[in-house]
C-alpha atoms as a PDB file:
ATOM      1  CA  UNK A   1     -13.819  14.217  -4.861  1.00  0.00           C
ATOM      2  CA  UNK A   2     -13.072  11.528  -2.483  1.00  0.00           C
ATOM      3  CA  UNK A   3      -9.730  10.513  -2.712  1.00  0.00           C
ATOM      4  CA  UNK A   4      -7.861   7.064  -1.474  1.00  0.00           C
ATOM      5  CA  UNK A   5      -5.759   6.919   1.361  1.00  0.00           C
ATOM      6  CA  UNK A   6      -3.780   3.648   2.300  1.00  0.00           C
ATOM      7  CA  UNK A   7      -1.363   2.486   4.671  1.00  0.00           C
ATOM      8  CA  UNK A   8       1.319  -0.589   4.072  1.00  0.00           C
ATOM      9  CA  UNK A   9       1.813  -2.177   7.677  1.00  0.00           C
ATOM     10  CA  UNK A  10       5.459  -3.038   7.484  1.00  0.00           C
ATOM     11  CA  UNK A  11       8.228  -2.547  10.133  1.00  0.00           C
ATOM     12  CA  UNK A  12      10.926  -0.449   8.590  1.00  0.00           C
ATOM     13  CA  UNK A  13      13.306  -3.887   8.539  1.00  0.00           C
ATOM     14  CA  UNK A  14      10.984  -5.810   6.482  1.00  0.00           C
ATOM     15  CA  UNK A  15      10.992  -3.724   3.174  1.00  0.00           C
ATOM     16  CA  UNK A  16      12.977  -5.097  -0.136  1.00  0.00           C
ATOM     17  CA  UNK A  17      15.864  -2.942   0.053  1.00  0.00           C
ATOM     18  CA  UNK A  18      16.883  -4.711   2.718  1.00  0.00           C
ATOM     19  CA  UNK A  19      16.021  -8.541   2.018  1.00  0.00           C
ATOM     20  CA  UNK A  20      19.595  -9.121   1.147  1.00  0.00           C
ATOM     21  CA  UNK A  21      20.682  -8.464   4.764  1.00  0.00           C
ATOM     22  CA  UNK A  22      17.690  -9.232   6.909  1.00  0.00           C
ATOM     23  CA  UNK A  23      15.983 -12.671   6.177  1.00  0.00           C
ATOM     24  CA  UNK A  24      12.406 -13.611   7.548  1.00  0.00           C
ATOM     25  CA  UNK A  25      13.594 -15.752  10.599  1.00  0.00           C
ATOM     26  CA  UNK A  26      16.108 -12.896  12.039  1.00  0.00           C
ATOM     27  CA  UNK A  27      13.081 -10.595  11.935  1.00  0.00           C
ATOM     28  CA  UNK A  28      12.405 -11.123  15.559  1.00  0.00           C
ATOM     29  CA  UNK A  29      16.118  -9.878  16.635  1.00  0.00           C
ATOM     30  CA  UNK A  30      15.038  -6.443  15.639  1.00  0.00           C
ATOM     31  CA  UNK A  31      13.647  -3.300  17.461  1.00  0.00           C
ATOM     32  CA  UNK A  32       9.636  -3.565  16.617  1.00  0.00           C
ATOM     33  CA  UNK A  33       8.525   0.038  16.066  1.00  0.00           C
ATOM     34  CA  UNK A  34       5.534  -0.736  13.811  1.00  0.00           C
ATOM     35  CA  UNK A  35       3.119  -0.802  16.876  1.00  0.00           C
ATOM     36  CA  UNK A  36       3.959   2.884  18.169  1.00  0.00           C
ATOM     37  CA  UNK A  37       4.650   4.074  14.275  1.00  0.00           C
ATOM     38  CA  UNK A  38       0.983   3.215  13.424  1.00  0.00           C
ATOM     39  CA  UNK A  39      -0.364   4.610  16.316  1.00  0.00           C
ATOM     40  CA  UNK A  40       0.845   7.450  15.556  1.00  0.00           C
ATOM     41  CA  UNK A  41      -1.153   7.791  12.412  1.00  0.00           C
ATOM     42  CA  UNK A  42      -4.082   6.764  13.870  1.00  0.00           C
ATOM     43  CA  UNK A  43      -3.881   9.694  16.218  1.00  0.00           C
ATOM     44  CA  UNK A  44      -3.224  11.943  13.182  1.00  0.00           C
ATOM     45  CA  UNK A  45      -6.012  10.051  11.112  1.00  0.00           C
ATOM     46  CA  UNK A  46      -8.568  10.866  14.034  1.00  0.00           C
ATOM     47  CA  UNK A  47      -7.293  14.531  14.462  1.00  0.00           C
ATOM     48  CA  UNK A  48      -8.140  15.230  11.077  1.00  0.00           C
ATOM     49  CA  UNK A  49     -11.625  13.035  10.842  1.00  0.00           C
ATOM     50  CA  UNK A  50      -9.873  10.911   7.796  1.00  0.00           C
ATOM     51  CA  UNK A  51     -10.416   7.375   7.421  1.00  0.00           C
ATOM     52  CA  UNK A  52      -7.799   5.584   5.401  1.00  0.00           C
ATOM     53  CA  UNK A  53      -6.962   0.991   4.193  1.00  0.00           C
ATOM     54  CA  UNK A  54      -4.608  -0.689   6.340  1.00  0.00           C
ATOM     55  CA  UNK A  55      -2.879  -3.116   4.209  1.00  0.00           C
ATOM     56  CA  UNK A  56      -1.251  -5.502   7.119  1.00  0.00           C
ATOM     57  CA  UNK A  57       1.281  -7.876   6.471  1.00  0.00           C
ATOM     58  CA  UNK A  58       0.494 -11.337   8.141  1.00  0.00           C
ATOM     59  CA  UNK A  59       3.181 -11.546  10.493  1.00  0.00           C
ATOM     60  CA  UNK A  60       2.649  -8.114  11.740  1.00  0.00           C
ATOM     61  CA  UNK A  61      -0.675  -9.571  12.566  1.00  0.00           C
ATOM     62  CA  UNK A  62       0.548 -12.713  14.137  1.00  0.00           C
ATOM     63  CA  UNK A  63       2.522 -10.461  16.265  1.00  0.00           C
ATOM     64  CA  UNK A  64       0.476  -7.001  17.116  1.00  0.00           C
ATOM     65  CA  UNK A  65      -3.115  -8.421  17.187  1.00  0.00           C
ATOM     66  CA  UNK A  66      -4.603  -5.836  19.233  1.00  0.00           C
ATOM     67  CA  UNK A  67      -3.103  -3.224  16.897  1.00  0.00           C
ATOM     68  CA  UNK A  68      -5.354  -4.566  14.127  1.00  0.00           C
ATOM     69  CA  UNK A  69      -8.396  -4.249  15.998  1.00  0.00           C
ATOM     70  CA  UNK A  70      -7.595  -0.952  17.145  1.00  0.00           C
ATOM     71  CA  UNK A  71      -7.583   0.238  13.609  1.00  0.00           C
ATOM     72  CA  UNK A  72     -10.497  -1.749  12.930  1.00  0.00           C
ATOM     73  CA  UNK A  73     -11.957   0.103  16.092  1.00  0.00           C
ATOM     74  CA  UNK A  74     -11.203   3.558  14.437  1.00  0.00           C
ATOM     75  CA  UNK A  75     -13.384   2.851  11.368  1.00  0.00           C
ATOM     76  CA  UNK A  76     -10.423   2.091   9.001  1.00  0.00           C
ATOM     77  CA  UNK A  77     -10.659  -0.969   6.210  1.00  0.00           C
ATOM     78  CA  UNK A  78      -8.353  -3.882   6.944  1.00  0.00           C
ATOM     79  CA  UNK A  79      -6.536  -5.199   3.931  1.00  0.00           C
ATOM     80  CA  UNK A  80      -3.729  -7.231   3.301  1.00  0.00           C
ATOM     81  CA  UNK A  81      -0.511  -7.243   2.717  1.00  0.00           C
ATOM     82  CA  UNK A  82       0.780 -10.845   2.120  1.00  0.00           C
ATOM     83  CA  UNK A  83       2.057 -12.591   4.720  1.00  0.00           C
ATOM     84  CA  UNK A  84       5.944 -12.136   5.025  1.00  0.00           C
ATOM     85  CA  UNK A  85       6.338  -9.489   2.114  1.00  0.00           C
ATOM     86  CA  UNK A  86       7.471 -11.515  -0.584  1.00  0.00           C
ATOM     87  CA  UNK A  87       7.858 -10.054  -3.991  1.00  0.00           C
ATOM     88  CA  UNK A  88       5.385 -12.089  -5.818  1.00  0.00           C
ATOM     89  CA  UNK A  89       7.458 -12.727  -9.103  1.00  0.00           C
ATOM     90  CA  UNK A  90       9.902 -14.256  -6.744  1.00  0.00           C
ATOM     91  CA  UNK A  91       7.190 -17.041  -5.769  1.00  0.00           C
ATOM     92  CA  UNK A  92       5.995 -19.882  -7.625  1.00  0.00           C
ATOM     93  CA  UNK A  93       1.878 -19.552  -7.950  1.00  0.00           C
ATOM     94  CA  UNK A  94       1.384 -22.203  -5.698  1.00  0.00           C
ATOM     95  CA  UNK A  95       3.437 -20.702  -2.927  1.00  0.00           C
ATOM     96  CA  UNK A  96       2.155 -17.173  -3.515  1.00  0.00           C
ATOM     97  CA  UNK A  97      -1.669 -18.666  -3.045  1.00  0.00           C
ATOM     98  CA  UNK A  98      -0.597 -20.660   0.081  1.00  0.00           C
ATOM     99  CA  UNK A  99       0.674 -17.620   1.561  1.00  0.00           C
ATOM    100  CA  UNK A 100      -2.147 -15.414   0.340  1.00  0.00           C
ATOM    101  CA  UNK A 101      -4.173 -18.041   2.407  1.00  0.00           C
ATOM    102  CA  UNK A 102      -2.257 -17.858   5.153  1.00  0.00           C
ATOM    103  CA  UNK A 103      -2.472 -14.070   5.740  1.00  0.00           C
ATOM    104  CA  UNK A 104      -6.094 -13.712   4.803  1.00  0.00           C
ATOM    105  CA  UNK A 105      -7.220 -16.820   7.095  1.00  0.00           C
ATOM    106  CA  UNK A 106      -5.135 -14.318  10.190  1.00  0.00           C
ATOM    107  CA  UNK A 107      -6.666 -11.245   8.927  1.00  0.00           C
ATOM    108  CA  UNK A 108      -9.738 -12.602   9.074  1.00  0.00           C
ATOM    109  CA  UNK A 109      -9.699 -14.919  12.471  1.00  0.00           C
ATOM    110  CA  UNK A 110      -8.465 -11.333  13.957  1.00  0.00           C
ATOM    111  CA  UNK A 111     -10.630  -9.046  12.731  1.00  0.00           C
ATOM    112  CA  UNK A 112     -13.534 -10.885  12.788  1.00  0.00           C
ATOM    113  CA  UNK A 113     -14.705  -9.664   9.620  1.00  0.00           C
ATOM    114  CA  UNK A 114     -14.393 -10.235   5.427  1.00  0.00           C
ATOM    115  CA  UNK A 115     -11.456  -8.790   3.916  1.00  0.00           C
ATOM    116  CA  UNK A 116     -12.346  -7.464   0.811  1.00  0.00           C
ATOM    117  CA  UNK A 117      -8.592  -5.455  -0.347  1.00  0.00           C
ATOM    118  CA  UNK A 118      -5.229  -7.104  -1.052  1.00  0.00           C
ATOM    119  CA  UNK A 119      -1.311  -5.177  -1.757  1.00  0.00           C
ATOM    120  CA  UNK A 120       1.393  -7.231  -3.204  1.00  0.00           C
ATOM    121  CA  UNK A 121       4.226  -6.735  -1.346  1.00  0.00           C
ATOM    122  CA  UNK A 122       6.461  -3.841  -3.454  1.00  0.00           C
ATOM    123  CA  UNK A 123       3.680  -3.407  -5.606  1.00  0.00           C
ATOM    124  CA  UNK A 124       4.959  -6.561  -7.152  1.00  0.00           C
ATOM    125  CA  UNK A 125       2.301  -7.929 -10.190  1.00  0.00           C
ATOM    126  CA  UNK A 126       4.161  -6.785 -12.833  1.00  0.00           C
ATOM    127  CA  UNK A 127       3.943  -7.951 -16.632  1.00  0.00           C
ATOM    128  CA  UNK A 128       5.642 -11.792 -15.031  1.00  0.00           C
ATOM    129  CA  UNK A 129       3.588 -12.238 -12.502  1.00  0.00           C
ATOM    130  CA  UNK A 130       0.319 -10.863 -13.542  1.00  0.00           C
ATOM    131  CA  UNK A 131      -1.062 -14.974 -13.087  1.00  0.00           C
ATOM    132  CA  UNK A 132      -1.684 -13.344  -9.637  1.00  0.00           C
ATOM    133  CA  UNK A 133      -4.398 -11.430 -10.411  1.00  0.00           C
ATOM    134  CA  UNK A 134      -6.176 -14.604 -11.328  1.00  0.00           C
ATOM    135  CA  UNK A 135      -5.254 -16.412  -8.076  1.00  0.00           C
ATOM    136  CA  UNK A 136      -6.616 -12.843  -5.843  1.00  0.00           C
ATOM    137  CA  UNK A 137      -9.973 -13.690  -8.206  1.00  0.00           C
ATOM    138  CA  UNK A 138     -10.118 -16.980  -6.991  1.00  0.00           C
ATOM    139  CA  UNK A 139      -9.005 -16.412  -3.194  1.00  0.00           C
ATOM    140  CA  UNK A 140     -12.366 -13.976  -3.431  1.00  0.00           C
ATOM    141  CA  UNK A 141     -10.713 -11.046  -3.136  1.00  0.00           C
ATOM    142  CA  UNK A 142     -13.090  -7.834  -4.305  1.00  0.00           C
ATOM    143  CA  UNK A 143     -10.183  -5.623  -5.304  1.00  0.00           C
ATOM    144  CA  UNK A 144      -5.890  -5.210  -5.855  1.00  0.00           C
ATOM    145  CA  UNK A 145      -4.224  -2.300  -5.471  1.00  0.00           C
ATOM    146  CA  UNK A 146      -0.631  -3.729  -6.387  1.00  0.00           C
ATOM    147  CA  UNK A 147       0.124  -2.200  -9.757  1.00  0.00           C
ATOM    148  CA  UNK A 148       2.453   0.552 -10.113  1.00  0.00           C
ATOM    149  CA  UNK A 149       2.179   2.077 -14.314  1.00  0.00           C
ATOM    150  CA  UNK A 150       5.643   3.269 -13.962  1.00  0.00           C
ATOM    151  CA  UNK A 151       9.096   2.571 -14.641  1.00  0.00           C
ATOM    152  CA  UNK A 152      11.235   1.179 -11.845  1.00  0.00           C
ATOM    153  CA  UNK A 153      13.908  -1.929 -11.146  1.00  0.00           C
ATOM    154  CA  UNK A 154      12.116  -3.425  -9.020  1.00  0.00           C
ATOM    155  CA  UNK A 155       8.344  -2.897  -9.661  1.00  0.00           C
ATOM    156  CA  UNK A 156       5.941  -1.507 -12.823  1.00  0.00           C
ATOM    157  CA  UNK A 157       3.770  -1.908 -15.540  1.00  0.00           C
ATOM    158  CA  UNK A 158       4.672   0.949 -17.359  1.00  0.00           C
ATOM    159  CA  UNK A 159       2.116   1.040 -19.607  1.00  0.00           C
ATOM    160  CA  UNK A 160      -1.342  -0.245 -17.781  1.00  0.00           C
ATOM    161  CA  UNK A 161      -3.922   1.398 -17.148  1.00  0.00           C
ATOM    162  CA  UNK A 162      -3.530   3.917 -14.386  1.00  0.00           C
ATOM    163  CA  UNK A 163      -7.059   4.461 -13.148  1.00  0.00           C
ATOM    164  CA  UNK A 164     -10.298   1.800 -11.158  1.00  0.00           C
ATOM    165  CA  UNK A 165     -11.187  -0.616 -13.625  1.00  0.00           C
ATOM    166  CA  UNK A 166     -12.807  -4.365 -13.723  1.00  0.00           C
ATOM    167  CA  UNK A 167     -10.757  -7.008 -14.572  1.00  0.00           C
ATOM    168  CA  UNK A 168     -13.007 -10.099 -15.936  1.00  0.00           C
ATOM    169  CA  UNK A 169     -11.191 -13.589 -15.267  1.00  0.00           C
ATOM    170  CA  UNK A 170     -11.161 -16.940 -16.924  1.00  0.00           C
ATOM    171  CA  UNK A 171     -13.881 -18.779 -14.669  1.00  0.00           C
ATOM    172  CA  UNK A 172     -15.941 -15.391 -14.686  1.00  0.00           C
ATOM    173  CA  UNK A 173     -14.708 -14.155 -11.540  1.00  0.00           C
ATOM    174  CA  UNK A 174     -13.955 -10.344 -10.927  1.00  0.00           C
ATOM    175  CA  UNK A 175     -11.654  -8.810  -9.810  1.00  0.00           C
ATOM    176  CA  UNK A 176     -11.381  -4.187  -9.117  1.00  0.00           C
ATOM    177  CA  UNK A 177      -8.400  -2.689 -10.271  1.00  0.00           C
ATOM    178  CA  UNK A 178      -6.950   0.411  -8.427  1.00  0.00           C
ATOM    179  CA  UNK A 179      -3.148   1.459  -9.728  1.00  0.00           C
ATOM    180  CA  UNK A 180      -1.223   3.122  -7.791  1.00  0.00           C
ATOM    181  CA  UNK A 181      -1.702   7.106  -8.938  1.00  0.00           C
ATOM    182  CA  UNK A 182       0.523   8.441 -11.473  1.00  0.00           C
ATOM    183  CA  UNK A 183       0.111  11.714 -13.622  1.00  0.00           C
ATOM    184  CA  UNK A 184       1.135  11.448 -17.480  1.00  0.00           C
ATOM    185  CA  UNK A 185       3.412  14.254 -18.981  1.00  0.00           C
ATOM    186  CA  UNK A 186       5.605  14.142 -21.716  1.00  0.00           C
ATOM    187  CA  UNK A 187       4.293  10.977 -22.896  1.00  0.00           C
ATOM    188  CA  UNK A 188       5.452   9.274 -19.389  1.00  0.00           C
ATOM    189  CA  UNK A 189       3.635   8.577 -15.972  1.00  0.00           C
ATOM    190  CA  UNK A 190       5.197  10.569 -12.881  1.00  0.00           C
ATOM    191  CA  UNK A 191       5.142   9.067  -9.841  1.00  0.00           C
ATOM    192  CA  UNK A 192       3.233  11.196  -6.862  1.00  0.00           C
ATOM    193  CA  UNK A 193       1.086   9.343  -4.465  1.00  0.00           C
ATOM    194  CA  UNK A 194       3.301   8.718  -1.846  1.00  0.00           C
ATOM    195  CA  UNK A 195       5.967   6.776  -0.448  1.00  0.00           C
ATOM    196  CA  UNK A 196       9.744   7.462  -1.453  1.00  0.00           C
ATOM    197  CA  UNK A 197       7.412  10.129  -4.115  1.00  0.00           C
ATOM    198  CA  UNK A 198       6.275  12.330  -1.282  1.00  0.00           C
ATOM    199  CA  UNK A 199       9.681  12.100   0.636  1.00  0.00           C
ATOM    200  CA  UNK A 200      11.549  13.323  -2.589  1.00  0.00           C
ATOM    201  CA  UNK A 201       9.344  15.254  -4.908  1.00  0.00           C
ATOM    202  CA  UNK A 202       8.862  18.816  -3.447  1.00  0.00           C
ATOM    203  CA  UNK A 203       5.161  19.063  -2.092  1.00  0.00           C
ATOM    204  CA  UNK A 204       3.833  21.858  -4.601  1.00  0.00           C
ATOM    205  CA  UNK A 205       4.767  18.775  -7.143  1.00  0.00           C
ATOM    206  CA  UNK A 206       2.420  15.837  -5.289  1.00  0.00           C
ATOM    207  CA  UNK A 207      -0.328  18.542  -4.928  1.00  0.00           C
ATOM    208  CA  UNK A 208      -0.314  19.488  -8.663  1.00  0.00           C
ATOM    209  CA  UNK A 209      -0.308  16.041  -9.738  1.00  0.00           C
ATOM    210  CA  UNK A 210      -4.018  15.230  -7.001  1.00  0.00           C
ATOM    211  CA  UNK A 211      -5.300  17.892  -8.132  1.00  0.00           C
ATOM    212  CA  UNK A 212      -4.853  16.749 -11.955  1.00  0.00           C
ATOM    213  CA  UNK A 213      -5.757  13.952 -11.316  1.00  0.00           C
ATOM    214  CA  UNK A 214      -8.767  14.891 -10.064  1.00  0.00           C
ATOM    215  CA  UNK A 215      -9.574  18.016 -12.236  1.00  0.00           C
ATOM    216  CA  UNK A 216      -8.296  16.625 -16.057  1.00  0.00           C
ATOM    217  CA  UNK A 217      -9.008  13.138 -15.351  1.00  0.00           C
ATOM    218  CA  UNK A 218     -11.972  13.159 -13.557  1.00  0.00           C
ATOM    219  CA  UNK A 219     -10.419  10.475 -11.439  1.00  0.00           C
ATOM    220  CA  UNK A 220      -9.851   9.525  -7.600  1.00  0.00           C
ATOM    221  CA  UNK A 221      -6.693   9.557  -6.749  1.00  0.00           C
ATOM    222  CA  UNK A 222      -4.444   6.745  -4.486  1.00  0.00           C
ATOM    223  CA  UNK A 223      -2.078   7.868  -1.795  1.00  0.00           C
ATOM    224  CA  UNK A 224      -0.151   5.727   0.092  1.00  0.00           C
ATOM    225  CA  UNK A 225       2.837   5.845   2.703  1.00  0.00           C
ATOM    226  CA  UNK A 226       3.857   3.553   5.413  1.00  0.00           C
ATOM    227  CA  UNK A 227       4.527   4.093   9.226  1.00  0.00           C
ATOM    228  CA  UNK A 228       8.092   3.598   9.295  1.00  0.00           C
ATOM    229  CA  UNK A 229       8.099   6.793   6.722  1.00  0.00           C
ATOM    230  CA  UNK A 230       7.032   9.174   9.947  1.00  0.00           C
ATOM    231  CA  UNK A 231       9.941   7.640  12.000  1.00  0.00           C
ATOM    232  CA  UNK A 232      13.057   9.503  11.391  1.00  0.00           C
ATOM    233  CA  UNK A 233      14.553   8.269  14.633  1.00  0.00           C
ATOM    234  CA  UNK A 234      14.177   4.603  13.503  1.00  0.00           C
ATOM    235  CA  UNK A 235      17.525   2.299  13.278  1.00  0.00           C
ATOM    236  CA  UNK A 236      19.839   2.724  10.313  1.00  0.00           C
ATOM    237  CA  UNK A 237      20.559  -0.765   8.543  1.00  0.00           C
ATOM    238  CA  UNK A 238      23.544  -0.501   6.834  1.00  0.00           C
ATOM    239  CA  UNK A 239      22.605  -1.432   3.195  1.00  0.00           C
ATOM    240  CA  UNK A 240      24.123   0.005  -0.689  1.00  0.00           C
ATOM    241  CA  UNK A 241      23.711   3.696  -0.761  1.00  0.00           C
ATOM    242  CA  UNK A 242      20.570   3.136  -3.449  1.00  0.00           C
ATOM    243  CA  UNK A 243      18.566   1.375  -0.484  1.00  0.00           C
ATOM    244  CA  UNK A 244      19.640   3.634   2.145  1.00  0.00           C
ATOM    245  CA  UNK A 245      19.074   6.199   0.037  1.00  0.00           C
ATOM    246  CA  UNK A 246      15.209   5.454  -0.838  1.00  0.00           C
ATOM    247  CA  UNK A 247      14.458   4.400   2.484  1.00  0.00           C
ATOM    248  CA  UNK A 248      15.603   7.481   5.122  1.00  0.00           C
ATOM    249  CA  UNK A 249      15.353  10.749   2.105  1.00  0.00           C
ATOM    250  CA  UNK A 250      13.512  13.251   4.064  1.00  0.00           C
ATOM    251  CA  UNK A 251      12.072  10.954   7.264  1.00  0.00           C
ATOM    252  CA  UNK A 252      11.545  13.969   8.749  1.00  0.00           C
ATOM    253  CA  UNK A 253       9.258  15.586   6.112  1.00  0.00           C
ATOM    254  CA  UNK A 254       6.740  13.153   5.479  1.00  0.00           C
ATOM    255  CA  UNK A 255       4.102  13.871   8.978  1.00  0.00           C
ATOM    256  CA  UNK A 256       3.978  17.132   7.423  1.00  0.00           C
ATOM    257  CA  UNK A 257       3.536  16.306   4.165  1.00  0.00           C
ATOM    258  CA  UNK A 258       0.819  14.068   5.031  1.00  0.00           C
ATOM    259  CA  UNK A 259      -1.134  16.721   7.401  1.00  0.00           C
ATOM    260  CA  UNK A 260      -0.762  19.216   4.271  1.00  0.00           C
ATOM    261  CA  UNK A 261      -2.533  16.177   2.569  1.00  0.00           C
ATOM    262  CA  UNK A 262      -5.435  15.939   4.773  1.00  0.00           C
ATOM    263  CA  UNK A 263      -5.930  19.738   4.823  1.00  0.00           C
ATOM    264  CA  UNK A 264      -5.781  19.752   0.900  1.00  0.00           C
ATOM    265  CA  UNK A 265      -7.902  16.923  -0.431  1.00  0.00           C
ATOM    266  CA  UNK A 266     -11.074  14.835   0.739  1.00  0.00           C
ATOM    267  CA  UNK A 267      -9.916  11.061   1.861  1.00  0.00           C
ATOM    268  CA  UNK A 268     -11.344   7.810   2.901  1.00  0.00           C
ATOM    269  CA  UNK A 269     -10.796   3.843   2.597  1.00  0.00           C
ATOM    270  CA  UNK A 270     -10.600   2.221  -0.981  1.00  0.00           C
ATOM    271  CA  UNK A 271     -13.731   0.413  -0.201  1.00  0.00           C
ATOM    272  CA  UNK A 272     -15.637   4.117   0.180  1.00  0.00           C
ATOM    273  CA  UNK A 273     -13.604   5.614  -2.736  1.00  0.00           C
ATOM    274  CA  UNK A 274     -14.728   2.450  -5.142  1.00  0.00           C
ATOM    275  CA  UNK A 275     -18.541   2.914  -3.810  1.00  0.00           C
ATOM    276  CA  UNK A 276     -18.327   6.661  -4.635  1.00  0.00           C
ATOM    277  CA  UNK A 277     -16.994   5.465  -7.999  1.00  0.00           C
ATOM    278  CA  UNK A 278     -20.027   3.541  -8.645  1.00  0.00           C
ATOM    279  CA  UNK A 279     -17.678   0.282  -8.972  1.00  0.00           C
ATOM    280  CA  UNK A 280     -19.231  -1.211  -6.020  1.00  0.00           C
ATOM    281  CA  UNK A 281     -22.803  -1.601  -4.751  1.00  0.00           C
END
């Protein structure tokens, strides 16, 4: 079973744990390492014949152009990521739809092409802001991938659905559905597709959980990691021990982690997996 493998195109001084202490117009004052991070997995990507989403944030785009086209180049998807990774519950609707526009108009002047995929920043639609789902409809988005069924502080819908589904709107638009993958036991989803997940959870855990996935559920499973997560040399921001914490917990494990991944289980791009699914023509 094809499986879904996607990559959130932040710099490692752009994620929430850090907001607090790094706003949007210092962002430039910092050591870029998204270009060479990225890279990186492309090489890895290409090693292993594996074809995986981008989801880019806007200003990464503004600013690394020609990375963009070289994943395009590769055969990845190009999705997006917001603009300036914004929490979405934190915006009004108007703002998160001008900003929406804003990144897809750059996607799309760069790439050249439609882009069909969007990623709330921090997996943020949650039960107060799921009006965005709505506004993604209207924008003419084809699918989200921004809904995490778990519990968490600062992200969740513990109790959606946690597998590809339609969502019908109001004006009869429609709109694909891809959660981020969780497996349920004990009456509670577990967290194992990726991120801070694949850091902390011992391997032999994340593996179980794909497999499940796939095997019990009959379902594709969705992966995803970012490139500042194969950078353990990257600079330390000196945040509350909870954000430190998430962010550098085993830096140096996840390129592995991720190769055992690629040897494991079958991947591709979300557009590929949802065509395989028979959700898309």
């Amino acid at each position: 079973m094809l499986n879904a493998l996607t990559i959130d195109v932040e710099d490692y001084y752009h994620v929430s744990g850090f907001e607090s202490l790094i706003r949007i117009e210092h962002w430039d004052l910092y050591e870029s390492r998204v270009e060479q991070n990225t890279h990186r997995l492309l090489d890895l990507l290409d090693a292993y014949q594996t074809k995986a989403t981008f989801f880019v944030l806007g200003w990464v785009v503004e600013r690394h152009p020609h990375l963009v086209r070289a994943i395009q180049v590769r055969g990845h998807e190009v999705a997006s990521h917001g603009y300036a990774h914004r929490r979405i519950y934190m915006q009004t609707p108007d703002e998160f739809r001008q900003e929406t526009r804003r990144a897809l108009r750059i996607l799309e002047d760069t790439t050249g092409q439609r882009i069909f995929g969007y990623r709330a920043a921090s997996y943020s639609i949650t039960e107060a802001s799921l009006w965005a789902l709505e506004i993604l409809q209207e924008e003419g988005f084809t699918y989200d991938s921004s809904i995490f069924p778990i519990h968490h502080d600062r992200y969740g819908i513990p109790g959606y659905q946690r597998f590809c589904h339609v969502i019908n709107g109001h004006a009869g638009n429609r709109l694909l559905e891809f959660p981020i993958s969780t497996v349920r036991l004990a009456g509670s989803n577990i967290p194992i597709a990726g991120g801070g997940y694949l850091r902390l959870f011992p391997y032999a855990l994340i593996r179980w959980g794909i497999q499940r996935i796939n095997a019990r559920d009959g379902q594709p499973a969705l992966v995803y990691l970012h490139p500042w997560e194969i950078d353990p040399g990257q600079p330390r921001i000196q945040a509350s021990a909870l954000a430190r914490f998430r962010h550098y917990v085993n830096l140096e494990k996840t390129e592995q982690r991720l190769i055992r991944l690629l040897q494991d289980f079958a991947f591709g791009t979300v557009l590929a997996v949802l065509k395989e699914q028979g959700l898309l023509s």
